[in-house]
C-alpha atoms as a PDB file:
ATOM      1  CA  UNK A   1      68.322 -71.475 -25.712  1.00  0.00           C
ATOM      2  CA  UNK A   2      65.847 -68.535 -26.438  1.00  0.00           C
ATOM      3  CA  UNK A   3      62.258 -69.134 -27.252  1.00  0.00           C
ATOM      4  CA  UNK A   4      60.488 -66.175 -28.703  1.00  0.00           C
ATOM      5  CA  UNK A   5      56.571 -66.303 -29.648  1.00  0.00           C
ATOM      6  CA  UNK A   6      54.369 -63.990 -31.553  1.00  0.00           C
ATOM      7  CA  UNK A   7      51.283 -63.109 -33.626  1.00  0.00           C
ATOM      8  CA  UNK A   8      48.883 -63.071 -30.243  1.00  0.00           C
ATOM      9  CA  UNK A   9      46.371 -60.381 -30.523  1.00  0.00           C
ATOM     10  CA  UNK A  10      42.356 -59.586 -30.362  1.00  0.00           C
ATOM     11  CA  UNK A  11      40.000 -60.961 -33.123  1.00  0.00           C
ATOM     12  CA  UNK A  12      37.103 -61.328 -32.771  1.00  0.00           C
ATOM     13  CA  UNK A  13      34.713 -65.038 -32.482  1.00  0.00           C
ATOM     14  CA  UNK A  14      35.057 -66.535 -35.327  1.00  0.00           C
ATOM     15  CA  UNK A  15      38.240 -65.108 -36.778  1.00  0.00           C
ATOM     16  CA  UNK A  16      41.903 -66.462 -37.427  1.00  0.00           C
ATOM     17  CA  UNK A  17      45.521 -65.658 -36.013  1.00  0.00           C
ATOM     18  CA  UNK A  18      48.914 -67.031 -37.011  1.00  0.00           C
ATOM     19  CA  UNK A  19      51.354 -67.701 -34.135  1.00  0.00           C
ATOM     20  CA  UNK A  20      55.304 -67.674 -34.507  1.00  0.00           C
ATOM     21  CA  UNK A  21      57.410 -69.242 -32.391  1.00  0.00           C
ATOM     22  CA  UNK A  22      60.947 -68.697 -33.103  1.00  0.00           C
ATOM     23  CA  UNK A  23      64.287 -70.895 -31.758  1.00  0.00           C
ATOM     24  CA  UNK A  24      68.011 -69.888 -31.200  1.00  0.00           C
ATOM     25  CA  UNK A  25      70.353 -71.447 -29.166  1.00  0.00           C
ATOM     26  CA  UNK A  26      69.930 -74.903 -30.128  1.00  0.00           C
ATOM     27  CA  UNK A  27      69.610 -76.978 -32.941  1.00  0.00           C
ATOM     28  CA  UNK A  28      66.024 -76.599 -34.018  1.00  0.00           C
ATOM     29  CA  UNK A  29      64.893 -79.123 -36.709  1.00  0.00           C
ATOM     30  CA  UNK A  30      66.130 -81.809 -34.215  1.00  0.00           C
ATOM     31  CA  UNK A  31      63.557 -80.376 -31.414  1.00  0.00           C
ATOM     32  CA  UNK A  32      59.997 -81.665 -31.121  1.00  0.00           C
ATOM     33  CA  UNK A  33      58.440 -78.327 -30.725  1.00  0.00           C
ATOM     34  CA  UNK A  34      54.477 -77.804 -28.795  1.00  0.00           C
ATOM     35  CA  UNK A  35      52.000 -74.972 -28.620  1.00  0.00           C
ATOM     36  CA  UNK A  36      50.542 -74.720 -25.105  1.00  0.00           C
ATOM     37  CA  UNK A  37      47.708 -72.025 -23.623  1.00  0.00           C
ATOM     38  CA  UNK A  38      46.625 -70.978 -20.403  1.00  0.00           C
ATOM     39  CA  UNK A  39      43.703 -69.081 -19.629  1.00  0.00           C
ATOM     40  CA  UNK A  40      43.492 -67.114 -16.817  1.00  0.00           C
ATOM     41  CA  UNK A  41      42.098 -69.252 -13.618  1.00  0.00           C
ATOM     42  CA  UNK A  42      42.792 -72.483 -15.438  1.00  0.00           C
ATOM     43  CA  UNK A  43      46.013 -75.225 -16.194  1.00  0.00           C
ATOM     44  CA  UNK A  44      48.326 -74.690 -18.966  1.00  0.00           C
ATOM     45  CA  UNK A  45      47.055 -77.431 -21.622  1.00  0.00           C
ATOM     46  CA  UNK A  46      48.872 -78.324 -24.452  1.00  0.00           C
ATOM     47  CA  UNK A  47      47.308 -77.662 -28.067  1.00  0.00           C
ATOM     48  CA  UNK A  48      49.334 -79.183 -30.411  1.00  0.00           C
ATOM     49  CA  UNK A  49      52.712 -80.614 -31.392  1.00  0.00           C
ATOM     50  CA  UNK A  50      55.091 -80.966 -34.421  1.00  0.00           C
ATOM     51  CA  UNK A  51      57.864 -83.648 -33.738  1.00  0.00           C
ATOM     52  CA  UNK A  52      61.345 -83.184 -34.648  1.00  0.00           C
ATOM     53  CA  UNK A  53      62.580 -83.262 -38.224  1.00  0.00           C
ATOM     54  CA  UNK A  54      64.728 -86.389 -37.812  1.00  0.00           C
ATOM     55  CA  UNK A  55      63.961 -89.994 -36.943  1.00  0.00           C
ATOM     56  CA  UNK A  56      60.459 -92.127 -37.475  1.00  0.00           C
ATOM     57  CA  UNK A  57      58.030 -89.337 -36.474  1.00  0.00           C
ATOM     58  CA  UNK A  58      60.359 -86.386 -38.255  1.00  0.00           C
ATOM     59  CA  UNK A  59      57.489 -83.806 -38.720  1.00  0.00           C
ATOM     60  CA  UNK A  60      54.597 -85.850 -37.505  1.00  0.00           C
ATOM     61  CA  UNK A  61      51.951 -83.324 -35.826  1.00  0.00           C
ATOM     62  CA  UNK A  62      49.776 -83.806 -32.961  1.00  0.00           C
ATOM     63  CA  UNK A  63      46.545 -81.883 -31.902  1.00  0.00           C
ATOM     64  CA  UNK A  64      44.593 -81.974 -28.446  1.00  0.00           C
ATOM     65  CA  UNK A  65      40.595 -82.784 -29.653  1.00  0.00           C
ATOM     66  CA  UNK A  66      39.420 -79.327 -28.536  1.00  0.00           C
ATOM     67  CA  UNK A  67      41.595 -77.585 -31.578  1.00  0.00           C
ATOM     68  CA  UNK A  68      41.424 -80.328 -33.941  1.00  0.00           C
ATOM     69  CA  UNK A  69      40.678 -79.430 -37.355  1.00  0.00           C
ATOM     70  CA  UNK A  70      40.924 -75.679 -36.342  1.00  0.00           C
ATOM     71  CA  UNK A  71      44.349 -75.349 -35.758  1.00  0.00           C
ATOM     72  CA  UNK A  72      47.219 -76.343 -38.169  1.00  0.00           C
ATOM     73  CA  UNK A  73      51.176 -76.784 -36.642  1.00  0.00           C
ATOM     74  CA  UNK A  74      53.774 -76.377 -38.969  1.00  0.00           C
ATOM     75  CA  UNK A  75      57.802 -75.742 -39.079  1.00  0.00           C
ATOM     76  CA  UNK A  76      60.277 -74.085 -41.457  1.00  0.00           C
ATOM     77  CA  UNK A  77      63.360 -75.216 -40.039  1.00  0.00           C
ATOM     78  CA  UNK A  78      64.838 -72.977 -42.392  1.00  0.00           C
ATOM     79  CA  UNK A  79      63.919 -69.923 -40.577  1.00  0.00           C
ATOM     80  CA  UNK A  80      64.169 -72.000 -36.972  1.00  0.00           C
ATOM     81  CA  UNK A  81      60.097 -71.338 -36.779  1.00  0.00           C
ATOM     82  CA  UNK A  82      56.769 -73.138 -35.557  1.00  0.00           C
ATOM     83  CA  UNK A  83      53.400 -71.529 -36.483  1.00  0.00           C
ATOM     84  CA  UNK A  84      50.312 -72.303 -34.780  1.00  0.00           C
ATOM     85  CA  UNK A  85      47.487 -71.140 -37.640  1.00  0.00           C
ATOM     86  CA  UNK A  86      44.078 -71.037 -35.608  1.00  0.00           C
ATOM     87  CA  UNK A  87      40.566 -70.498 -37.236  1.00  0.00           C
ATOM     88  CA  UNK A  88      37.090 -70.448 -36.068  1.00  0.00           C
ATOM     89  CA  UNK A  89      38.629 -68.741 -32.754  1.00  0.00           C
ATOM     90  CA  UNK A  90      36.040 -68.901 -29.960  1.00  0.00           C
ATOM     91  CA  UNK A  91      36.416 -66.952 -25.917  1.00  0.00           C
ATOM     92  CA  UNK A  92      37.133 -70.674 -24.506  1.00  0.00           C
ATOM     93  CA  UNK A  93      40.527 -70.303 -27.105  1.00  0.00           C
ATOM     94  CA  UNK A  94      41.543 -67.003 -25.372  1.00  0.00           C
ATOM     95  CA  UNK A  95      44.856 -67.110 -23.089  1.00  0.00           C
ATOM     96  CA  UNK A  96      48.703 -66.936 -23.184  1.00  0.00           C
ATOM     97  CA  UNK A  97      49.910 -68.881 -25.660  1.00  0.00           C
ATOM     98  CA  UNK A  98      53.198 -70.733 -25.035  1.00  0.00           C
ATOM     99  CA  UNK A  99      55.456 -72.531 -27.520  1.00  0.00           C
ATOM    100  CA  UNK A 100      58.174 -75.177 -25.381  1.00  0.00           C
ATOM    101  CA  UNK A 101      61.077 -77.350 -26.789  1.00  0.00           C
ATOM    102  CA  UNK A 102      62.121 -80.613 -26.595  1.00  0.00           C
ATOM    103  CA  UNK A 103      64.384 -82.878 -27.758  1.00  0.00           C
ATOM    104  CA  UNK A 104      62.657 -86.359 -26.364  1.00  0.00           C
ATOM    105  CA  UNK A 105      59.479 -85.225 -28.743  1.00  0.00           C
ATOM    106  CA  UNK A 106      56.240 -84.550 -27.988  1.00  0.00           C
ATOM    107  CA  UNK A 107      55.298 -86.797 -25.540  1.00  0.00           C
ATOM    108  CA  UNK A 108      57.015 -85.179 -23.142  1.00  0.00           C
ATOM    109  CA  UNK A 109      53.752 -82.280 -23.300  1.00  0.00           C
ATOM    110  CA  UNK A 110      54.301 -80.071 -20.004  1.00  0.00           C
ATOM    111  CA  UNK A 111      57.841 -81.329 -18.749  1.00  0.00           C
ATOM    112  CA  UNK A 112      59.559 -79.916 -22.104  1.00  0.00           C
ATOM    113  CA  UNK A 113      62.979 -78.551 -21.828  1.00  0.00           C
ATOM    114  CA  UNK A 114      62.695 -75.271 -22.926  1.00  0.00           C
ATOM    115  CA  UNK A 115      59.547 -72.683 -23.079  1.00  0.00           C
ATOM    116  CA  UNK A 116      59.082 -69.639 -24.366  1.00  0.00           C
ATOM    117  CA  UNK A 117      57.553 -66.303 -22.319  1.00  0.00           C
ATOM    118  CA  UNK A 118      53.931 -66.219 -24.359  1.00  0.00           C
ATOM    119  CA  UNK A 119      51.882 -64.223 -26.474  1.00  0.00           C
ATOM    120  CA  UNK A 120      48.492 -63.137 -25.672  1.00  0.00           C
ATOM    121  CA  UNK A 121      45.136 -64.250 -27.557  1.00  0.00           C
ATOM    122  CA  UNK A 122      41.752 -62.520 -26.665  1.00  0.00           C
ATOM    123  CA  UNK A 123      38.790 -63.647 -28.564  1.00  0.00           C
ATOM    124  CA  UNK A 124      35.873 -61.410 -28.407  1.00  0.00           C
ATOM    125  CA  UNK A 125      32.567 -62.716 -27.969  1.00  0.00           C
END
């Protein structure tokens, strides 16, 4: 199982990035897939969530309050990707950015299965 993210980067306050986290290894639309950060000094905290494609929930998506209507999740199971579109970027949304994988869906936040290694995102003040 390989998680691989991408898209981190410096913009400044105020601007947008586009994260990409890409799956192998497993089967991915059936994989509840999260967005977590960590900021340096501070807990990893979880973002936001898209649940798997399959089942009830299949592609429901979840957002912590602090993101919500900045950030957008989506999947394209297609090309075994999540993207994590943020907006209106502020310093307090600067950290390593991690995208995890799990099976049992989102409520499983921290204690997913599988994580990837991060991307960096440093918003300028």
């Amino acid at each position: 199982v390989r998680l691989v993210e991408s898209g981190g980067g410096l913009v400044p306050s105020g601007g947008s990035l586009r994260l990409s986290c890409v799956g192998s290894g497993f089967t991915f639309d059936r994989y509840a897939i999260g967005w977590f950060r960590q900021a340096p000094g501070k807990e990893r905290e979880g973002t936001s969530c898209v649940s798997s494609s399959v089942g009830s929930l299949a592609g429901t998506s979840y957002y912590a309050d602090s993101v919500k209507g900045r950030f957008t999740i989506s999947r394209d199971n297609a090309k075994n990707t999540v993207y994590l579109e943020m907006n209106s970027l502020t310093p307090e949304d600067a950290g390593v950015y991690y995208c995890a994988a799990d099976r049992a869906g989102c409520h499983r936040r921290d204690a997913m299965d599988y994580w990837g290694k991060g991307t960096l995102v440093t918003v300028s003040s």
